[in-house]
Protein backbone atom coordinates (compact mmCIF):
# COMPACT_ATOMS: atom_id res chain seq x y z
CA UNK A 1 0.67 -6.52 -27.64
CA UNK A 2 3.64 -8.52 -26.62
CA UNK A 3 2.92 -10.64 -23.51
CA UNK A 4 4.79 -10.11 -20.31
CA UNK A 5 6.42 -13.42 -20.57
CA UNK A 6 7.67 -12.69 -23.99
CA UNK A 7 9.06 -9.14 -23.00
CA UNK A 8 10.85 -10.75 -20.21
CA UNK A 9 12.10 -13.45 -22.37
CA UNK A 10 13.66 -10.55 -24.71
CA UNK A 11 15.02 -8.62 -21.81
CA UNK A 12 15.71 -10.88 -18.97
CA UNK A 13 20.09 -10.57 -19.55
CA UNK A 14 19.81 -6.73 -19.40
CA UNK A 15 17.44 -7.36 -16.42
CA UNK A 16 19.98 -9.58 -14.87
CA UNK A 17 22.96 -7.27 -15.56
CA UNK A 18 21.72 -4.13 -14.39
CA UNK A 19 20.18 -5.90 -10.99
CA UNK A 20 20.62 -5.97 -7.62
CA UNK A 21 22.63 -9.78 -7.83
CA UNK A 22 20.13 -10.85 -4.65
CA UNK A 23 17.24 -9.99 -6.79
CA UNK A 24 18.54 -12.22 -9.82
CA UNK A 25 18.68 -15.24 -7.28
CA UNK A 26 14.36 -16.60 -7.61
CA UNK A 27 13.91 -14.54 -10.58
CA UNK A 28 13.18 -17.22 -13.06
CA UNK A 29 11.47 -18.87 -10.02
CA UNK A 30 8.88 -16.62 -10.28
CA UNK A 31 8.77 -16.40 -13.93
CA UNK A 32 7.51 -19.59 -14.07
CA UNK A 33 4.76 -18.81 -11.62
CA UNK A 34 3.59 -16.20 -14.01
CA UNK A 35 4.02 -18.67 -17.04
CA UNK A 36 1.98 -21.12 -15.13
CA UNK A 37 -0.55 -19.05 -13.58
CA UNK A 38 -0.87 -16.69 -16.28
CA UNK A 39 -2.01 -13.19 -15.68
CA UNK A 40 -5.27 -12.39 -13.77
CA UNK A 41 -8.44 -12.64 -15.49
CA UNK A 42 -12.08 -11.78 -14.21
CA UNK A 43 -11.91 -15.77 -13.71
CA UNK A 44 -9.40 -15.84 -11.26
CA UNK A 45 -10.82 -15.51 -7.85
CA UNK A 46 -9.18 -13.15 -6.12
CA UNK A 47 -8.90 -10.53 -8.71
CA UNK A 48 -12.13 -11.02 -10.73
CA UNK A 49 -13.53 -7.82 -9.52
CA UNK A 50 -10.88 -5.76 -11.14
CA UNK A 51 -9.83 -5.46 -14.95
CA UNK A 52 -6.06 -4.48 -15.68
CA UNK A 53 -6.72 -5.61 -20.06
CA UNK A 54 -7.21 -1.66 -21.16
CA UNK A 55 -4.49 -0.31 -18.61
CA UNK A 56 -2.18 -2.98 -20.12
CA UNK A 57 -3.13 -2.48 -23.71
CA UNK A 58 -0.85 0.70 -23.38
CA UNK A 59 2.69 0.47 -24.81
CA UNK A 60 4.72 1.68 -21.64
CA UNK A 61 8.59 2.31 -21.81
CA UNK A 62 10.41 -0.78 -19.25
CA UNK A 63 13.52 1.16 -17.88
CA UNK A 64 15.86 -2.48 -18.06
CA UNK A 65 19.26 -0.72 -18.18
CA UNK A 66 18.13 1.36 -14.98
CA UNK A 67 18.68 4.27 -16.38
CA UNK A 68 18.05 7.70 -14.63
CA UNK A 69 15.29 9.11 -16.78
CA UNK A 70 14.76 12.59 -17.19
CA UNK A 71 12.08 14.35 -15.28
CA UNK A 72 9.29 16.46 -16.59
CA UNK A 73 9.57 18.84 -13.86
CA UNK A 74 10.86 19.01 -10.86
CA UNK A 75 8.99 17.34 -7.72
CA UNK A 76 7.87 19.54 -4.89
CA UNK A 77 8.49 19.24 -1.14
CA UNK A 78 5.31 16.71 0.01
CA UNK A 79 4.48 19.27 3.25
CA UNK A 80 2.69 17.91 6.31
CA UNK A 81 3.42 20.57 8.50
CA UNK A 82 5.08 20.05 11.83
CA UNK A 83 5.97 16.25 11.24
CA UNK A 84 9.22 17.29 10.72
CA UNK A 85 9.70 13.89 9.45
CA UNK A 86 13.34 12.48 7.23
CA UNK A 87 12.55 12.22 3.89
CA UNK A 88 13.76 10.21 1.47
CA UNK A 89 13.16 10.50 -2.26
CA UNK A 90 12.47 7.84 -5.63
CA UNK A 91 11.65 9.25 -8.52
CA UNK A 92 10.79 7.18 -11.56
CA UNK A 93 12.68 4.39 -9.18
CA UNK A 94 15.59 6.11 -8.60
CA UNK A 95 16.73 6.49 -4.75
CA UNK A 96 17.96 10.10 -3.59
CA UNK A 97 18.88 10.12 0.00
CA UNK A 98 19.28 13.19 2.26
CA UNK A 99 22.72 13.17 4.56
CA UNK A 100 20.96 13.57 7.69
CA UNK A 101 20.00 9.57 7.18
CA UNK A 102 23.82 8.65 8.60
CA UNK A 103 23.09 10.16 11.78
CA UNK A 104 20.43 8.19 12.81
CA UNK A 105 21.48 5.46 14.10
CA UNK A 106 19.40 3.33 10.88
CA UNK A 107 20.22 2.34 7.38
CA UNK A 108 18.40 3.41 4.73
CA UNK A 109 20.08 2.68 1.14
CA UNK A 110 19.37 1.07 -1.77
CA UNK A 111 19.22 -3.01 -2.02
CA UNK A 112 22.20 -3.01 -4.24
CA UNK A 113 23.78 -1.10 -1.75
CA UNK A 114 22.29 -3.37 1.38
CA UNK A 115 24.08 -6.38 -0.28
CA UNK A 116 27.20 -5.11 -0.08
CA UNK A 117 26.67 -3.65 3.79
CA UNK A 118 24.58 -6.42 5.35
CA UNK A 119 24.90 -9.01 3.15
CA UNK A 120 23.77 -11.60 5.84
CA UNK A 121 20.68 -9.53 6.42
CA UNK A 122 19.82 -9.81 2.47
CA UNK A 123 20.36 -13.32 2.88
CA UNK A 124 18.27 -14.23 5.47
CA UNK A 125 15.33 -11.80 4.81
CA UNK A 126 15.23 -10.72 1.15
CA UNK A 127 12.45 -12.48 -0.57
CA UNK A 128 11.55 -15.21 2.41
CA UNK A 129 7.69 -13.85 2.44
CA UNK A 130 7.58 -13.40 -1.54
CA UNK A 131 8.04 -17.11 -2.09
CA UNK A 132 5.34 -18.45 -0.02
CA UNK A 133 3.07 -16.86 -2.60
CA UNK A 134 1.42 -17.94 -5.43
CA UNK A 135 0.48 -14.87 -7.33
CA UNK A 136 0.85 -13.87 -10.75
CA UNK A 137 1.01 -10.00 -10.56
CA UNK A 138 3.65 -10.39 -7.64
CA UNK A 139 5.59 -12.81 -9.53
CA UNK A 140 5.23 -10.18 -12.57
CA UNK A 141 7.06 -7.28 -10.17
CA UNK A 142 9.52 -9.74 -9.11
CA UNK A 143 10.27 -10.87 -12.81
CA UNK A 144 10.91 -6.90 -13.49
CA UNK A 145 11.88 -5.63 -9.90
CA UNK A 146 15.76 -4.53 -10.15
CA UNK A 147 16.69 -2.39 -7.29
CA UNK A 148 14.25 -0.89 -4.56
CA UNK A 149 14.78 0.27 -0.82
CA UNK A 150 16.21 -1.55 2.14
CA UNK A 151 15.40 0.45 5.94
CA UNK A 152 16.80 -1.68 8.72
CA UNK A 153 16.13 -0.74 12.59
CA UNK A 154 18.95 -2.19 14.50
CA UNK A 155 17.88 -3.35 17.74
CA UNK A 156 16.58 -1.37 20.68
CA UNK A 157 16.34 1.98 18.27
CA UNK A 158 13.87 3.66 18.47
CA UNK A 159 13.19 6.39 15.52
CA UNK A 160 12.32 9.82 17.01
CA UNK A 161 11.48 11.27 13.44
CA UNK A 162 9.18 9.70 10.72
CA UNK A 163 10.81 8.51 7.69
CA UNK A 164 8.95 9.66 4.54
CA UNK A 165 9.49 7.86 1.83
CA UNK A 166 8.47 9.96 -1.57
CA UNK A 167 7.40 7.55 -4.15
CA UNK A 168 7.13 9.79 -7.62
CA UNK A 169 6.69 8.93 -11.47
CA UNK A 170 7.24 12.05 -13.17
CA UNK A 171 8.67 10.97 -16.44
CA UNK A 172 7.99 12.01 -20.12
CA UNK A 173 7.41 8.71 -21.42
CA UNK A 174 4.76 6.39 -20.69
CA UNK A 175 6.56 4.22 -18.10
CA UNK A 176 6.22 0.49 -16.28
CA UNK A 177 8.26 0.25 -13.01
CA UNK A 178 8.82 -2.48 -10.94
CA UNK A 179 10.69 -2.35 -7.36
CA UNK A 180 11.55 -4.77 -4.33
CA UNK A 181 11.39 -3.00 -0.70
CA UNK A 182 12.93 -4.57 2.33
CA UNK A 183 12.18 -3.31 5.85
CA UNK A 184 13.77 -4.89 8.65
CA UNK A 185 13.05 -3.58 12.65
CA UNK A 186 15.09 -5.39 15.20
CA UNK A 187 13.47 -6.51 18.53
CA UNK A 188 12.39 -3.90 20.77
CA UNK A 189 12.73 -1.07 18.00
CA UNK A 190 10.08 1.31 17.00
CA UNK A 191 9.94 3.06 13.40
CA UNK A 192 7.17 4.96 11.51
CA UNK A 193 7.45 5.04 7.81
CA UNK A 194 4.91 6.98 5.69
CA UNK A 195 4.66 6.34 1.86
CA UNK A 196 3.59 9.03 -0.38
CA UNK A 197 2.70 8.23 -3.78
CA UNK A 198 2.66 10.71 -6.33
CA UNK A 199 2.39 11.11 -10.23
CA UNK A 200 2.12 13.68 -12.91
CA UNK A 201 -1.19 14.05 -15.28
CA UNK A 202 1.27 14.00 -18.25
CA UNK A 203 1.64 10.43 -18.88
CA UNK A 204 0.10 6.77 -18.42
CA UNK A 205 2.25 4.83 -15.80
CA UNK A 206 1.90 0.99 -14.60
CA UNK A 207 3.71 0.46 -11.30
CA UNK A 208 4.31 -2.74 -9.19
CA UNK A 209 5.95 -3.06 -5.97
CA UNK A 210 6.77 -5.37 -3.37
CA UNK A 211 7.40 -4.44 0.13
CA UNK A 212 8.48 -7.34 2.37
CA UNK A 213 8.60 -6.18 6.48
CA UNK A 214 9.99 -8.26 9.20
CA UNK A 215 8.84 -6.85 12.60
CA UNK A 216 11.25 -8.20 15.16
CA UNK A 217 10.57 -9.51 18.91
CA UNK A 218 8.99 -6.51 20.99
CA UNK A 219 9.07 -4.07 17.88
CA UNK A 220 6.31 -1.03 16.90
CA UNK A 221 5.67 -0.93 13.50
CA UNK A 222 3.78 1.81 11.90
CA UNK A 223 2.86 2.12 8.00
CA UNK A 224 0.96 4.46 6.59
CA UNK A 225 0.42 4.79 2.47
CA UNK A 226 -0.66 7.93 0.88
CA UNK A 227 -1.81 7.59 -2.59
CA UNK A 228 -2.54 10.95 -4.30
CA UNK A 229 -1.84 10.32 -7.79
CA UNK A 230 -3.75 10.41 -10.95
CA UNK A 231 -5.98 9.21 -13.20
CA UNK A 232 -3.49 8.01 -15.68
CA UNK A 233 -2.24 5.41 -12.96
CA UNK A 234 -2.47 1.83 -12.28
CA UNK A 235 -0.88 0.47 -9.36
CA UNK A 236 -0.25 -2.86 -7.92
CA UNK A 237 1.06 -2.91 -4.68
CA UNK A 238 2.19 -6.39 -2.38
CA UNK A 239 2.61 -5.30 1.36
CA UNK A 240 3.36 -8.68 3.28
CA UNK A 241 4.40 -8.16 6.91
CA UNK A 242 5.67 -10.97 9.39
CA UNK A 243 5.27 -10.38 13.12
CA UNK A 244 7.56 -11.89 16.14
CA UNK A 245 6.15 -11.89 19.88
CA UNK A 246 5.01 -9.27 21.58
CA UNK A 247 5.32 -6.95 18.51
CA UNK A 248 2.49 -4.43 17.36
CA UNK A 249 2.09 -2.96 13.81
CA UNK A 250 -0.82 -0.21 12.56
CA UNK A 251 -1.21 -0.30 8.63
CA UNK A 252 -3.26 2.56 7.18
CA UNK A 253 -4.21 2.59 3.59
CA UNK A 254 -5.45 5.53 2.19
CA UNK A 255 -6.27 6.48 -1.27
CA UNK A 256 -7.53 10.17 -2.51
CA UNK A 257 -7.15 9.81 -6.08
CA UNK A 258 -5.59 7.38 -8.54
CA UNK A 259 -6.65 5.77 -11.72
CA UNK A 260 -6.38 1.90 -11.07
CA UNK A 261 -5.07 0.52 -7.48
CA UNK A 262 -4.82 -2.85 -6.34
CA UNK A 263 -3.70 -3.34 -2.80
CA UNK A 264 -2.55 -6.44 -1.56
CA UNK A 265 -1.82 -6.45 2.05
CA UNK A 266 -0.99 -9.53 3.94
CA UNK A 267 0.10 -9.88 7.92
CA UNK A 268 1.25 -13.28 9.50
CA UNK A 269 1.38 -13.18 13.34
CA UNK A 270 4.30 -15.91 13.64
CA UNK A 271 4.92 -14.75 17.75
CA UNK A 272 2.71 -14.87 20.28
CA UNK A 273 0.90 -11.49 21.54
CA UNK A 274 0.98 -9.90 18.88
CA UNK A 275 -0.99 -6.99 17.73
CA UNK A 276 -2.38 -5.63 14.66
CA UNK A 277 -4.58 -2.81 13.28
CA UNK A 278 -5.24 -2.75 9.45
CA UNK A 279 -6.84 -0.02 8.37
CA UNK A 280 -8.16 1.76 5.01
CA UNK A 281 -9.59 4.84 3.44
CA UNK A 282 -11.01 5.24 -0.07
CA UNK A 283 -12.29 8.93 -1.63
CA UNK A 284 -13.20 7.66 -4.88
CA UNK A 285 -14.69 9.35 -7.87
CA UNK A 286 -15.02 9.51 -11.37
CA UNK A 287 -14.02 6.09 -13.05
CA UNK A 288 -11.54 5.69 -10.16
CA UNK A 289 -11.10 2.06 -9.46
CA UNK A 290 -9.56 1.03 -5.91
CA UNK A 291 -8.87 -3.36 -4.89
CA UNK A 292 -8.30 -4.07 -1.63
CA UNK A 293 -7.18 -7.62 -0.55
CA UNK A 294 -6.64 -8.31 2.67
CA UNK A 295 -5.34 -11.86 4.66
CA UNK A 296 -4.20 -11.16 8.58
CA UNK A 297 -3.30 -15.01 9.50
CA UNK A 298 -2.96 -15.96 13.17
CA UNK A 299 -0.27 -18.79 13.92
CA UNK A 300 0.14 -18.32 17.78
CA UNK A 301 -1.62 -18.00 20.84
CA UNK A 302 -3.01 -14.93 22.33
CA UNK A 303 -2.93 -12.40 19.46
CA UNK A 304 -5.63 -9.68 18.53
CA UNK A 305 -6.26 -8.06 14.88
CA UNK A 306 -8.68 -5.59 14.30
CA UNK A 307 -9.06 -4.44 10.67
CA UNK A 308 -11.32 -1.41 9.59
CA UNK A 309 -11.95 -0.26 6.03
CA UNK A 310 -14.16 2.17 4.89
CA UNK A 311 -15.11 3.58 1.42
CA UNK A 312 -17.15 6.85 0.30
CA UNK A 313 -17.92 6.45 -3.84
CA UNK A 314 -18.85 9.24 -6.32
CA UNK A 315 -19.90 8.95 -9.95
CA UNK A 316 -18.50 6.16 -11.50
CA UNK A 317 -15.96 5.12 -8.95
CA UNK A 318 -15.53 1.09 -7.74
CA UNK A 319 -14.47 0.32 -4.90
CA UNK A 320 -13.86 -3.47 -4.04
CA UNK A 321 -13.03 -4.87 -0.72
CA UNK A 322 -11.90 -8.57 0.23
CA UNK A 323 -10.73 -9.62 3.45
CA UNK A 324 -9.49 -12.68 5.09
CA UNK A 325 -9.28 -13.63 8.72
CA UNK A 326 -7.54 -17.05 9.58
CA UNK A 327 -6.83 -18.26 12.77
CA UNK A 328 -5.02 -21.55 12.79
CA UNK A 329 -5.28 -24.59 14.81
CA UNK A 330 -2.69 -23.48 17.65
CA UNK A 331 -3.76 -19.77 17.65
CA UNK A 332 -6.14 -20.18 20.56
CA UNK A 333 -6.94 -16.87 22.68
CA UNK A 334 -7.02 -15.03 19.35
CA UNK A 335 -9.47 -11.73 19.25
CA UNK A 336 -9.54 -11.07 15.50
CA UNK A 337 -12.65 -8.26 13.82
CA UNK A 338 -12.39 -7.02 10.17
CA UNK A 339 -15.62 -4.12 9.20
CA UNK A 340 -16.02 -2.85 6.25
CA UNK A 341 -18.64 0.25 5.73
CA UNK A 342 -19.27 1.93 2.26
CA UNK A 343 -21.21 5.14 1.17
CA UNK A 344 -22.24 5.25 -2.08
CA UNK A 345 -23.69 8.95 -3.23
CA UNK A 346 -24.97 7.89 -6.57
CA UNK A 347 -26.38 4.64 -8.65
CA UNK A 348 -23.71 4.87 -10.82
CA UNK A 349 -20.72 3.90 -8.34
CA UNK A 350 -20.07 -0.03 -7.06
CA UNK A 351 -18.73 -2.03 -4.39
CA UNK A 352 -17.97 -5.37 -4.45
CA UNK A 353 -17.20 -6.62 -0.32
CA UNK A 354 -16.14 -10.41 1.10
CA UNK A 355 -15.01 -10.42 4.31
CA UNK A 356 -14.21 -13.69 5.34
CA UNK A 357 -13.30 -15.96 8.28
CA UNK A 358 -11.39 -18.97 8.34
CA UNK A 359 -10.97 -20.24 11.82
CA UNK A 360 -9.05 -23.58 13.17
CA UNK A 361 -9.34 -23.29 17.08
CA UNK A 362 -11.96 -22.87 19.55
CA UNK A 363 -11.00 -20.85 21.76
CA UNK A 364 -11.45 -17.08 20.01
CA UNK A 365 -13.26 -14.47 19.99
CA UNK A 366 -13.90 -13.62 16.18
CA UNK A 367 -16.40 -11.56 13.99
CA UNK A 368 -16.74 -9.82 10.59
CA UNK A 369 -19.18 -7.47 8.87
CA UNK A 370 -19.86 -5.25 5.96
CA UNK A 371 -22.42 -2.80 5.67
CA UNK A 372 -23.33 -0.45 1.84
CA UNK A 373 -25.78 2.18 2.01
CA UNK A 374 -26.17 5.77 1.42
CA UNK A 375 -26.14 8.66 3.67
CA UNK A 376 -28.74 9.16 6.01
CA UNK A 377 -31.32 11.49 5.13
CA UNK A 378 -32.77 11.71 8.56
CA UNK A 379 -29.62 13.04 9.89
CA UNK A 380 -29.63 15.50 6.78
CA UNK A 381 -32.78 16.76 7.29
CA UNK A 382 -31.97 17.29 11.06
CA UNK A 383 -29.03 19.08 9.98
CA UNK A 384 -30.67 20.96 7.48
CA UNK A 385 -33.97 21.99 9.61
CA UNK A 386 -30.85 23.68 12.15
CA UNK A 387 -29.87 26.11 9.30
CA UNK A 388 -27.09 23.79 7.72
CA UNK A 389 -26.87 23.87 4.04
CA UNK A 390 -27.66 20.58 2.35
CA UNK A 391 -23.98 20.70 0.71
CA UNK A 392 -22.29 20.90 3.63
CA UNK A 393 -24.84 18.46 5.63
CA UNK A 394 -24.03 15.63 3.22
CA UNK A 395 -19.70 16.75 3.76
CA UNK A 396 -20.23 16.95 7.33
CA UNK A 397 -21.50 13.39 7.48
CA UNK A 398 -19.28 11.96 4.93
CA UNK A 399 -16.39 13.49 7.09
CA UNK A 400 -17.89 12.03 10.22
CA UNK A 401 -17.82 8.27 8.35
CA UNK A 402 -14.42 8.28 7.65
CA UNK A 403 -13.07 10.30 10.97
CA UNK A 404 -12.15 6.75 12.61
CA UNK A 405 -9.77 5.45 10.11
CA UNK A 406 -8.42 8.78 10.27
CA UNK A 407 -8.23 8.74 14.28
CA UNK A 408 -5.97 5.53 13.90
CA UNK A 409 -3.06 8.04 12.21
CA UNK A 410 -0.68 8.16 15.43
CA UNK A 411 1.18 10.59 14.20
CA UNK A 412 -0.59 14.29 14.98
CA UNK A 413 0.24 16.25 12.56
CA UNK A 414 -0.15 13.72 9.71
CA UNK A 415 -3.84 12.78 11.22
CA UNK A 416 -4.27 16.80 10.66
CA UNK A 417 -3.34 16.70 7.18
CA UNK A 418 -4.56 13.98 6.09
CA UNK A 419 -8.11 15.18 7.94
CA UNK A 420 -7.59 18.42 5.75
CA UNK A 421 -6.93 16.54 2.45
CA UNK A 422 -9.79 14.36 2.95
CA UNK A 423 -12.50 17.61 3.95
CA UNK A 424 -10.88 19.11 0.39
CA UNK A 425 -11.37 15.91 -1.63
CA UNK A 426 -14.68 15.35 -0.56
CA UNK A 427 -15.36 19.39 -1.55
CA UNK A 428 -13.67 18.25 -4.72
CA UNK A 429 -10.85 20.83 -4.08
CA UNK A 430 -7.56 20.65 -6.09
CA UNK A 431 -5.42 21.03 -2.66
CA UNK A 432 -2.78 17.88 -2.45
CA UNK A 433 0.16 16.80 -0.61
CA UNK A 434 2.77 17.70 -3.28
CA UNK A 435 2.54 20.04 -6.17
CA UNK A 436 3.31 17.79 -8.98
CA UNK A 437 0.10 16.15 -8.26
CA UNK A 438 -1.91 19.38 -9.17
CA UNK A 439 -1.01 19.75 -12.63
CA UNK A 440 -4.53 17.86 -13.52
């Protein structure tokens, strides 16, 4: 199999030609990360709980002329009733945008576009967060990353209507894809942006992506990701999120199916006050494999984190979980907690958990925890003794586990749907967000 490094090496002109020009500017920065680094192997630490060598042994199609690749169907409405949210498709990384978007007082275009419109914005935000890391399989999307979506909240807007973002690989090759995503909210604006990830049984896919958020002075930020994809799917996906004063952001993280998912979220509280909830959701069964890495970093004084993650594994399913708290030296008044909680329903299924502090001041009020078990059978037999079926005893409770990461969904109707979808994945029910995703 040719290496990464060599494919880029044999590609990197057409890369360059067909690319966003502001995307071309640390490209071969970031190469040499990967050349240095190399690419994750169970002996690197912060990925040795996850194995990408058989997902990458497949010979997937790299789209470097950014082509517009033929569909193998065509991708269904993703329907959570009554959000009545804006939605805004990419399919096999290809932007379609509905005309409504011009009315609302935002931009939302691609970043080839965005350099043209706000080029100073591009300037002063596009990969800032992405080169304070040191990662390989970041560098890798930025190495490949051509094009991807810029959303900028101008100051003192505030969105009335979710933007839904549909995120779909439906293509009839076997297919790598690599984008760059570039939120900006201005100070005192609020936005919600909700992520649906989708992709059709038909073919193996590899996916990396990059989103890089700048939450301005006074802003609301909410971020929720849906992943309902399939088994045929291995994702790596780089959230990194910078907060000014005052400013509040809710991340929620939720995974029904996939194949292979590594989720690397990372917060920095730059401004004081600031608040953060992180939260996460994993249904896993089968061989499903789901990595979540977490680092929420206080820098100023007075902010509060609380981070809640909680897993329910069938089968074969892994679930791995590793989060970091760090307060630094002038974050004093900082309130920071990070839980994880995992259910595991047979022998077969695994969890790997670290949740770690790192704290600098003294002055805080910090704690962590992790808990693994199974469910409890004294609440089942209560249940049971009151005429419940043992079925829908065990569903009942495993509903009841996740309900809280669910609660933190400020949006009502997508709580709702999401509390549906997760009742019919636990009941192992073929009901998803978006039709393409039920072709299984």
């Amino acid at each position: 199999m040719t290496s990464f490094q060599e494919l880029y090496e044999q590609v990197k002109d057409n890369i360059e030609t067909y690319s966003a020009n502001s995307l071309n500017r640390h490209r071969a920065a970031f190469a040499d990360i990967l050349k240095q680094n190399g690419m994750p192997t169970r002996h690197t630490e912060n990925y040795r709980n996850i194995d990408f060598s058989e997902a990458l042994d497949i010979d997937y199609g790299v789209n470097v002329r950014h082509l517009q690749l033929p569909a193998s169907s065509q991708p269904a409405m993703c329907n959570v009733h009554g959000m009545h949210s804006v939605v805004c498709w990419v399919v096999n990384n290809h932007v379609q945008l509905p005309d409504e978007i011009s009315s609302l007082g935002i931009t939302v275009c691609s970043i080839k576009e965005a350099e043209k419109k706000y080029p100073e914005l591009i300037e002063k935000y596009l990969n800032v967060l992405c080169l304070r890391q040191n990662d390989s399989l970041l560098s890798l999307n930025e190495m490949f990353a051509q094009d991807g979506l810029f959303v900028y909240i101008p100051d003192n807007i505030e969105l009335q209507r979710p933007l839904q973002i549909m995120n779909v690989l439906n293509a009839d090759l076997d297919l790598m894809t690599s984008a760059h995503n570039l939120v900006v909210i201005g100070q005192n604006a609020k936005a919600q942006i909700l992520v649906c990830e989708h992709a059709a049984q038909n073919r193996h896919y590899f996916t990396t992506s990059t989103t890089e958020v700048f939450v301005g002075k006074n802003a609301k930020y909410e971020h929720y990701n849906l992943e309902d994809t399939s088994s045929q799917m291995c994702k790596i996906n780089n959230v990194i999120i910078q907060q000014e004063e005052y400013s509040e952001v809710l991340s929620n993280v939720i995974t029904l199916r996939n194949g292979q998912t590594r989720n690397n979220i990372l917060i920095d509280q730059v401004g004081t006050h600031c608040q953060t909830e992180l939260c996460g959701m994993f249904i896993g069964s089968g061989e499903q494999v789901l990595d979540n890495f977490t680092q929420i970093s206080h820098y100023s004084t007075n902010g509060k984190s609380n981070e809640l993650f909680k897993y329910v594994l069938d089968d074969k399913s892994k679930g791995v979980f590793k989060g970091l708290l760090k307060v630094a030296p002038n974050a004093q008044k900082t309130e920071a907690y990070q839980t994880n909680r995992n259910i595991l329903l047979t022998n077969d299924a695994k969890v790997r958990t670290e949740p770690q502090l790192e704290i600098y001041a003294d002055d805080v009020k910090c704690s962590h925890g992790a808990t693994t078990g199974q469910l409890d059978e004294k609440a089942l037999f209560y249940m049971q003794q009151r005429g419940i079926s043992e079925a829908e005893a065990k569903l009942l409770l495993m509903n009841a586990f996740v309900a809280d990461v669910i609660n933190n969904i400020r949006i009502e109707a997508l709580q709702d749907r999401i509390r549906t979808l997760t009742d019919n994945r636990l009941r192992n029910n073929e009901d998803t967000t978006c039709q393409i995703c039920q072709n299984r």
